[in-house]
PDB file of N, CA and C in Angstrom:
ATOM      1  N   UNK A   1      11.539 -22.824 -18.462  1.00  0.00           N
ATOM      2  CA  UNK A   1      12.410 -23.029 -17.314  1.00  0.00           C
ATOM      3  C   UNK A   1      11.582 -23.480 -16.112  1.00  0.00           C
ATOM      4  N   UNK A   2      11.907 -24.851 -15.378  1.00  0.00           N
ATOM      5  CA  UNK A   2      11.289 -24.912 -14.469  1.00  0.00           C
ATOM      6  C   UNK A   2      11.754 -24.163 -13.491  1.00  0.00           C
ATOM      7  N   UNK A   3      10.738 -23.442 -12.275  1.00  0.00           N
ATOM      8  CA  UNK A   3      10.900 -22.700 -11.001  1.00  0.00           C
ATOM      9  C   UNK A   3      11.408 -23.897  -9.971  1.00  0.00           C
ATOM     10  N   UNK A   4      12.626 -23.693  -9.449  1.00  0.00           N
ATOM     11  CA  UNK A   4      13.286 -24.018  -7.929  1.00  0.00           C
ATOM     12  C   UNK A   4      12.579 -24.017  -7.083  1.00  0.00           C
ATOM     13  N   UNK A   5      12.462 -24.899  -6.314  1.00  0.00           N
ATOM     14  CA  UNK A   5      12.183 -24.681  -4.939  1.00  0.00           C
ATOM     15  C   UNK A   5      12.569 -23.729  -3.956  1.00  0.00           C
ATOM     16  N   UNK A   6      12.031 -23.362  -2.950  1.00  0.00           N
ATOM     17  CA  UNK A   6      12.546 -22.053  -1.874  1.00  0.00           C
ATOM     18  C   UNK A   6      13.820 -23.196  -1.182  1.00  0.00           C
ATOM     19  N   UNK A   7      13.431 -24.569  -1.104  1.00  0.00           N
ATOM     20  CA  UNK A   7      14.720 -24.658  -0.627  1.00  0.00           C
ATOM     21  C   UNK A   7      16.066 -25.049  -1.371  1.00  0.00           C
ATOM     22  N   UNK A   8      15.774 -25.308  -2.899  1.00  0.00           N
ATOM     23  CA  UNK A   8      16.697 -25.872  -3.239  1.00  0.00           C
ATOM     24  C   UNK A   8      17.818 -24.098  -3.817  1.00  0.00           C
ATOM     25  N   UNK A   9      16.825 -22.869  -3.776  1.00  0.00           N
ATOM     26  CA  UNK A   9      17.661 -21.992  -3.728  1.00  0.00           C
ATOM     27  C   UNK A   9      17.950 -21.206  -2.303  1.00  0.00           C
ATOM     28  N   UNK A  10      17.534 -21.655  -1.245  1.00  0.00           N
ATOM     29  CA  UNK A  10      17.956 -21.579   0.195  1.00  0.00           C
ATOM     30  C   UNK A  10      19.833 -22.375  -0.076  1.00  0.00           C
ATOM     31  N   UNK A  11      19.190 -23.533  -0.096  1.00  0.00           N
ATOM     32  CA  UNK A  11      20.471 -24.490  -0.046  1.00  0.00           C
ATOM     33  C   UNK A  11      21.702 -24.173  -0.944  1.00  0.00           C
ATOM     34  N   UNK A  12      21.546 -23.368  -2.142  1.00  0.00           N
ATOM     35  CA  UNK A  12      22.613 -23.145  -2.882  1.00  0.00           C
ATOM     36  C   UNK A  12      23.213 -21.831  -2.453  1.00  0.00           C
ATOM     37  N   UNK A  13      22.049 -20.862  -2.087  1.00  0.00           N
ATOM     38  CA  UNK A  13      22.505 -19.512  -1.110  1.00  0.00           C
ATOM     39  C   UNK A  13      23.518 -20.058  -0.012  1.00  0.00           C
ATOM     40  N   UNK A  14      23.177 -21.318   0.993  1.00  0.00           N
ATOM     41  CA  UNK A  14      24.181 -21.835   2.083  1.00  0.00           C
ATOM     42  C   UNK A  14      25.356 -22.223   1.370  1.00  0.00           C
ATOM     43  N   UNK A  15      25.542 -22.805   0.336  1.00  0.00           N
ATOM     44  CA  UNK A  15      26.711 -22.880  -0.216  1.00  0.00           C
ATOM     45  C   UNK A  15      27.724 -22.092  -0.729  1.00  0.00           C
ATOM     46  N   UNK A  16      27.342 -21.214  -1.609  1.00  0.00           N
ATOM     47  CA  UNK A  16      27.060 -19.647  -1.511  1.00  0.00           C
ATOM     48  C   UNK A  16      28.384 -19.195  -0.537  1.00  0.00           C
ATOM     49  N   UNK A  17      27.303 -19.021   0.382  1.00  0.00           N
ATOM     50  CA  UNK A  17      28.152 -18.454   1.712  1.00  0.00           C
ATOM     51  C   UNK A  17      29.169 -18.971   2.698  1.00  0.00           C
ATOM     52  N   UNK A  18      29.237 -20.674   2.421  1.00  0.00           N
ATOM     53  CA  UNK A  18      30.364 -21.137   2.877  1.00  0.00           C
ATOM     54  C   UNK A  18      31.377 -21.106   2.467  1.00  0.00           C
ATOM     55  N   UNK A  19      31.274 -21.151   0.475  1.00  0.00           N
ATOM     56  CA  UNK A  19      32.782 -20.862  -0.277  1.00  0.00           C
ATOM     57  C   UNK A  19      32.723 -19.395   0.081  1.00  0.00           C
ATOM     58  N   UNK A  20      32.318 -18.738   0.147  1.00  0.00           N
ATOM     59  CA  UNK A  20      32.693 -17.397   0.804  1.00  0.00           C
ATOM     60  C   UNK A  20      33.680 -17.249   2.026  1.00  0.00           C
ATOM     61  N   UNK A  21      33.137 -18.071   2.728  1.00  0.00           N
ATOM     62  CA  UNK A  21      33.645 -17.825   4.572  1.00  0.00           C
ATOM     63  C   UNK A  21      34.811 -18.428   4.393  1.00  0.00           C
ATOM     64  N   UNK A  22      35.297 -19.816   3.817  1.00  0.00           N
ATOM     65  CA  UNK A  22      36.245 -20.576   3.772  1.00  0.00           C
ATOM     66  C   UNK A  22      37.501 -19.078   3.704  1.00  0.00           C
ATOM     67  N   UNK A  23      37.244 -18.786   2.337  1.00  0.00           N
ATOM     68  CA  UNK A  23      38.134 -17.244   1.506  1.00  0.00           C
ATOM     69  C   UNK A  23      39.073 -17.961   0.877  1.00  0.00           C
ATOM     70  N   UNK A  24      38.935 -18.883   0.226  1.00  0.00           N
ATOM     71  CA  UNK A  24      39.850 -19.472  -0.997  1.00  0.00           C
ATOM     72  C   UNK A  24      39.131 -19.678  -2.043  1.00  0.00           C
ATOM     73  N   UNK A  25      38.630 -18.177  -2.171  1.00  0.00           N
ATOM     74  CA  UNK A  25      38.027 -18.076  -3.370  1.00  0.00           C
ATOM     75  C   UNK A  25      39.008 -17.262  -4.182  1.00  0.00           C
ATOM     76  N   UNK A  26      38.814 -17.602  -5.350  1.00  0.00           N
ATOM     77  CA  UNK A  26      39.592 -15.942  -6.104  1.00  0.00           C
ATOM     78  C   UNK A  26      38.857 -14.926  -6.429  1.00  0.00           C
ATOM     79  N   UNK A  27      39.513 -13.577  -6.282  1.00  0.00           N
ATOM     80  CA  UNK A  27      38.554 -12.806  -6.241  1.00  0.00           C
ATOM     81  C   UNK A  27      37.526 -12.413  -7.176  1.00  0.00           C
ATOM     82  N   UNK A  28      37.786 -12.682  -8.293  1.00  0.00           N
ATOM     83  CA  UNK A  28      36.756 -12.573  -9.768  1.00  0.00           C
ATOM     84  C   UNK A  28      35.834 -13.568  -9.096  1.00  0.00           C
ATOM     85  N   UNK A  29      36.395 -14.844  -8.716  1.00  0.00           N
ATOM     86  CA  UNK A  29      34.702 -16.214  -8.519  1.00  0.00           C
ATOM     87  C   UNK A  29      34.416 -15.517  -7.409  1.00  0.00           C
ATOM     88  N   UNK A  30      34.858 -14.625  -6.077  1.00  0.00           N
ATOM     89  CA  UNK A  30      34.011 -14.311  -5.175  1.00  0.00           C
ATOM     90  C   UNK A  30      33.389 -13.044  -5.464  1.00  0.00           C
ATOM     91  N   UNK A  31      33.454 -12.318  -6.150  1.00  0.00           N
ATOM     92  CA  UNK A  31      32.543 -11.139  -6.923  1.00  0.00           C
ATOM     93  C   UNK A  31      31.319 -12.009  -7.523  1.00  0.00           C
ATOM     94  N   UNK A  32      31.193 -12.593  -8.145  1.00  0.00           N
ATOM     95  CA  UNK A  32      30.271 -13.655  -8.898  1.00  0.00           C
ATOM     96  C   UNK A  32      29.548 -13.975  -8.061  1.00  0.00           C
ATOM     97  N   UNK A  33      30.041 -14.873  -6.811  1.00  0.00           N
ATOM     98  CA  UNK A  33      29.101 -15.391  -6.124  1.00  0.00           C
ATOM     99  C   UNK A  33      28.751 -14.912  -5.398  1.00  0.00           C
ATOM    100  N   UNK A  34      29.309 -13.769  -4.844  1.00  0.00           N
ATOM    101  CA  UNK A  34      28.499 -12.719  -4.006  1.00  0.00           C
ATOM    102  C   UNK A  34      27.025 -11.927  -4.578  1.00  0.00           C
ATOM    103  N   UNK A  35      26.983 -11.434  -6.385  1.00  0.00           N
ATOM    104  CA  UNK A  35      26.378 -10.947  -7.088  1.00  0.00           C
ATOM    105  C   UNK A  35      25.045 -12.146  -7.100  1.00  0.00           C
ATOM    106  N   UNK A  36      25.831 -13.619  -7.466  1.00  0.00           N
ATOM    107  CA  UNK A  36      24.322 -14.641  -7.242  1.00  0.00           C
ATOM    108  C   UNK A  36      24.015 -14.969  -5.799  1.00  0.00           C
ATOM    109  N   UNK A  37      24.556 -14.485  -4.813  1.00  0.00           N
ATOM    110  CA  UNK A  37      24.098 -14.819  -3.625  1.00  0.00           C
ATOM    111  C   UNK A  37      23.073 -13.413  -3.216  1.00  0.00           C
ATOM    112  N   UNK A  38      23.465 -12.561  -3.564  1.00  0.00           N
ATOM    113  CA  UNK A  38      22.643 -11.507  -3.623  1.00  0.00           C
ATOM    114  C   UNK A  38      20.912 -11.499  -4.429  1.00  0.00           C
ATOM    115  N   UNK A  39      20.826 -12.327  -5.366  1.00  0.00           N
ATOM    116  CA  UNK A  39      20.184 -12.741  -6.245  1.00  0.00           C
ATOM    117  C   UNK A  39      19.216 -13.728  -5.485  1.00  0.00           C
ATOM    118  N   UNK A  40      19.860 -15.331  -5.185  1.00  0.00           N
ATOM    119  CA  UNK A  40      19.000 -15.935  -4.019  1.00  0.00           C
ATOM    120  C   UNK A  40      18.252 -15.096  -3.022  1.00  0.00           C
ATOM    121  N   UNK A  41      18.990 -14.080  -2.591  1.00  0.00           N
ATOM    122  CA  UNK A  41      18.777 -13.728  -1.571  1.00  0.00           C
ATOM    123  C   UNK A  41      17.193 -13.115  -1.242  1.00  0.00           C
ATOM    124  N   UNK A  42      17.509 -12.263  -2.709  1.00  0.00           N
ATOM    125  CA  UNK A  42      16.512 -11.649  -2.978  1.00  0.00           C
ATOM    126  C   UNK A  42      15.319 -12.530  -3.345  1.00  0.00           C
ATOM    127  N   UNK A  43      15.192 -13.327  -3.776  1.00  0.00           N
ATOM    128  CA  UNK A  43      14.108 -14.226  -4.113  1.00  0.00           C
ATOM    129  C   UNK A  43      13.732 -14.637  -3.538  1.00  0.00           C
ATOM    130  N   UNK A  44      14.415 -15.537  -2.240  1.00  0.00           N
ATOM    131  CA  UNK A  44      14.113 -16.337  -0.851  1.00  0.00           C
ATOM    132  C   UNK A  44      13.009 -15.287  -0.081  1.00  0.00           C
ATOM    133  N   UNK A  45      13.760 -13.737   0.097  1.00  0.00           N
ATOM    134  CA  UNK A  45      12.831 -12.916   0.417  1.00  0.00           C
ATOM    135  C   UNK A  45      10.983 -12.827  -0.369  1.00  0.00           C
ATOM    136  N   UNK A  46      11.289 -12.723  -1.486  1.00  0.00           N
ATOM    137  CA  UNK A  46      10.195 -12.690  -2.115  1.00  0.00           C
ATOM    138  C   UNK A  46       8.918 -13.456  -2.025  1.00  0.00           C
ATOM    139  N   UNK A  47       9.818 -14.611  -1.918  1.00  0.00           N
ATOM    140  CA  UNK A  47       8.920 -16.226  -1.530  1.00  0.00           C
ATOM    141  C   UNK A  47       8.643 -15.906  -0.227  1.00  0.00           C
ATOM    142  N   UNK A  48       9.144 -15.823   0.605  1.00  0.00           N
ATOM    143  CA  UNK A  48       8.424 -15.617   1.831  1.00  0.00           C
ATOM    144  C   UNK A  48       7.626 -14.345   2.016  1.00  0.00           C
ATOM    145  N   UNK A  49       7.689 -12.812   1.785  1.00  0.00           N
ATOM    146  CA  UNK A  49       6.637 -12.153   1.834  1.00  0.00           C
ATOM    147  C   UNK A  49       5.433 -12.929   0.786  1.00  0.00           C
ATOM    148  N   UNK A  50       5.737 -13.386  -0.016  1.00  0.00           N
ATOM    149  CA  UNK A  50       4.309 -13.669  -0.896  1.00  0.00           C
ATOM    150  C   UNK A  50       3.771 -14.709  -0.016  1.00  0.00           C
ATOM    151  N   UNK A  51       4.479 -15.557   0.798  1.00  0.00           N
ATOM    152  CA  UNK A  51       3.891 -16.943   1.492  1.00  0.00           C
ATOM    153  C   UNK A  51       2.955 -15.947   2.658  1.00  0.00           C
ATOM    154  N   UNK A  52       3.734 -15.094   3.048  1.00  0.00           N
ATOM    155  CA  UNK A  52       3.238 -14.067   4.397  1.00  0.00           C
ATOM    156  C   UNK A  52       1.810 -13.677   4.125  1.00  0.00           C
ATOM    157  N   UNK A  53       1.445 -13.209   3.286  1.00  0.00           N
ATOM    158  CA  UNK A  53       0.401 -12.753   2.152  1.00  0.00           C
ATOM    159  C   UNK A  53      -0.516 -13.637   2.074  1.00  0.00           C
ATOM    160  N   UNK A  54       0.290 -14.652   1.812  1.00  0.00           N
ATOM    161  CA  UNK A  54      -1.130 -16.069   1.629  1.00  0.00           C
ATOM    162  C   UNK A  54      -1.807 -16.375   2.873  1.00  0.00           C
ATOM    163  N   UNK A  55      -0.651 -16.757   3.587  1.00  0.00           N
ATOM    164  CA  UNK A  55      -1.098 -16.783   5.335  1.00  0.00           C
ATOM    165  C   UNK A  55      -2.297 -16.077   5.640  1.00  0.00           C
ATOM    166  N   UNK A  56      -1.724 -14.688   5.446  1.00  0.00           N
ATOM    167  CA  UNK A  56      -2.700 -13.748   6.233  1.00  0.00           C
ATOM    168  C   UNK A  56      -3.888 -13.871   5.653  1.00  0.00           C
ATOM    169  N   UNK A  57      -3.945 -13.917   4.184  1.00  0.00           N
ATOM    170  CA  UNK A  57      -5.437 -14.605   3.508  1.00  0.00           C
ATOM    171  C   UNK A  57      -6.213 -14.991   3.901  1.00  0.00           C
ATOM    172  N   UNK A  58      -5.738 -15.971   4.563  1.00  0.00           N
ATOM    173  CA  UNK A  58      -6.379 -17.320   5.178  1.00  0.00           C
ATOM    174  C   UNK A  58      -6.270 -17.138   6.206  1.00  0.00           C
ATOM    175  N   UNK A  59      -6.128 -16.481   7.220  1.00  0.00           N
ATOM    176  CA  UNK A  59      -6.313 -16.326   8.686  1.00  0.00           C
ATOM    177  C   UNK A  59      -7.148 -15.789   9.312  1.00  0.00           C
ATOM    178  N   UNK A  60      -8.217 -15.776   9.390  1.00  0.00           N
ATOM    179  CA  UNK A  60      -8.945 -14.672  10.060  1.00  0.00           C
ATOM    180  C   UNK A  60      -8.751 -13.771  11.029  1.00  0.00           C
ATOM    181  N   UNK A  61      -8.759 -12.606  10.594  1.00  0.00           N
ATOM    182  CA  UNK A  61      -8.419 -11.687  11.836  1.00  0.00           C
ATOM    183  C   UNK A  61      -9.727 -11.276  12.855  1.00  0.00           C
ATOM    184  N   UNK A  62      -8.877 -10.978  14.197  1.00  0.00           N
ATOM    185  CA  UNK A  62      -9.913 -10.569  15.347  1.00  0.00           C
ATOM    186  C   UNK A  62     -10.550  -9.457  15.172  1.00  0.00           C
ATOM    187  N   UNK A  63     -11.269  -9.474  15.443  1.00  0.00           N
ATOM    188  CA  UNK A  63     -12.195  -7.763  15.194  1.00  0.00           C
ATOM    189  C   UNK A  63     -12.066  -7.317  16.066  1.00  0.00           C
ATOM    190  N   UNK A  64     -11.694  -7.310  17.177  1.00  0.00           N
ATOM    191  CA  UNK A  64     -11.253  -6.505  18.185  1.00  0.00           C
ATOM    192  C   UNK A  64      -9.497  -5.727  17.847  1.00  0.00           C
ATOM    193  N   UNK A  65      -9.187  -6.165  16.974  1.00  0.00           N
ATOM    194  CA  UNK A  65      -8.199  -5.527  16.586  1.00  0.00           C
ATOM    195  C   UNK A  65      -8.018  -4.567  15.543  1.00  0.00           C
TER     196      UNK A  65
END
């Protein structure tokens, strides 16, 4: 399986949440997509603490701190 991009599952999370907001969803497809929006959600997070991580790697910190 190839891995997604952070944005191309950003962008499907925004979609996500607009058939949400609209509310002409039915309620079985908005259980679903709430469960995979929950899912993006969580991953988007992931990707960014691990990016946070890399950052700080590579940053040198002050020694005065």
């Amino acid at each position: 399986m190839i891995e997604r991009s952070f944005e191309e599952l950003q962008r499907e999370l925004d979609d996500i949440v607009t058939r949400l907001e609209r509310g002409d969803v039915p309620v079985d497809d908005a259980i679903a997509l709430f469960r995979r929006g929950e899912e993006l959600y969580k991953e988007c997070v992931a990707r960014l603490q691990g990016a946070e991580l890399q950052i700080e790697e590579l940053v040198p910190r002050d020694p005065a701190t």
